[in-house]
Protein backbone atom coordinates (compact mmCIF):
# COMPACT_ATOMS: atom_id res chain seq x y z
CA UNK A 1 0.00 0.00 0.00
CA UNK A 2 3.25 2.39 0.85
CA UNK A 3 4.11 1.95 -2.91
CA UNK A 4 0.90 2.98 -4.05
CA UNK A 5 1.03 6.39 -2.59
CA UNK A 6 4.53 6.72 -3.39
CA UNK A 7 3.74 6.17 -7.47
CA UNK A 8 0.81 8.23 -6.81
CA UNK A 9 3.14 11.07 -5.54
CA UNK A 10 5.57 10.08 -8.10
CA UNK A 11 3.02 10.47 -10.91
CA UNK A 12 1.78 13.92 -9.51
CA UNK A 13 5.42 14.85 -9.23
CA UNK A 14 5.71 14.02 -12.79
CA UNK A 15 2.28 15.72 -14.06
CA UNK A 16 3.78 19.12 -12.08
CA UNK A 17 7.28 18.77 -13.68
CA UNK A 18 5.46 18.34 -17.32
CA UNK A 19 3.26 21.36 -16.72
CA UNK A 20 6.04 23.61 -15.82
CA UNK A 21 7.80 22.65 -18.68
CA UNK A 22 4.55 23.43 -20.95
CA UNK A 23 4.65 26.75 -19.25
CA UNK A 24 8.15 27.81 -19.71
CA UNK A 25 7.96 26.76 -23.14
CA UNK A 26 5.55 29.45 -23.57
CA UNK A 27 7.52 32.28 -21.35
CA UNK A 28 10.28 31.05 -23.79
CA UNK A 29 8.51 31.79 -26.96
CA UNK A 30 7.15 34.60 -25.89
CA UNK A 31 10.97 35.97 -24.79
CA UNK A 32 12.30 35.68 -27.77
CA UNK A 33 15.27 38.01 -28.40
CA UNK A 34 15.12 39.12 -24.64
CA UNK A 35 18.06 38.38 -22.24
CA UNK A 36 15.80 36.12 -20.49
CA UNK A 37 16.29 33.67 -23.05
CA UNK A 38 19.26 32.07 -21.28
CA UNK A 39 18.08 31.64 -18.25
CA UNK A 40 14.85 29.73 -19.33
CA UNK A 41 16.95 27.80 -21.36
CA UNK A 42 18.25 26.42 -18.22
CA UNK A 43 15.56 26.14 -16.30
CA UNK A 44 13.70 24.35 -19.40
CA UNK A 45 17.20 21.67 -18.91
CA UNK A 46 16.97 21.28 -15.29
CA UNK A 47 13.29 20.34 -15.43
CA UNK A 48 13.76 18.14 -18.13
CA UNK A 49 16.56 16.48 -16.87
CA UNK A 50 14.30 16.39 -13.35
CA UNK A 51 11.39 15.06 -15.28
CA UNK A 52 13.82 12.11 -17.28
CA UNK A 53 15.06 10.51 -13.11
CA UNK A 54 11.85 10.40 -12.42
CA UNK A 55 10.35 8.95 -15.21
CA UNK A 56 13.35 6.28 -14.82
CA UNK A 57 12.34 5.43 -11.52
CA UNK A 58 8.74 5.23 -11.88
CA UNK A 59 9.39 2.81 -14.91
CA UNK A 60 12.77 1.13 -12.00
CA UNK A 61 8.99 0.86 -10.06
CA UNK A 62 7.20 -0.86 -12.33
CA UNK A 63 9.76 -3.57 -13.19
């Protein structure tokens, strides 16, 4: 029963991660040619890169 509530946290941890990458995809676009660029750039990487571990573990999980 602990693992089910920890893949359910997991999985909302996951649906977060992919919504604030939605959203600075937007702030992104919309920043074009702004100095701002750079920085969401990197926060765009260390989301995704977030997103990726914990899409390994939840499939580590599953297995």
């Amino acid at each position: 029963m602990a693992e089910n509530g920890n893949r359910e946290a997991l999985d909302d941890l996951i649906a977060l991660l992919r919504r604030q990458i939605s959203d600075l995809t937007e702030q992104a676009t919309a920043a074009s040619g702004s100095g701002s660029e750079e920085r969401l750039s990197d926060l765009l990487n260390e989301k995704q890169d977030r997103l990726n571990e914990l899409l390994k573990e939840r499939s580590a999980g599953e297995g």
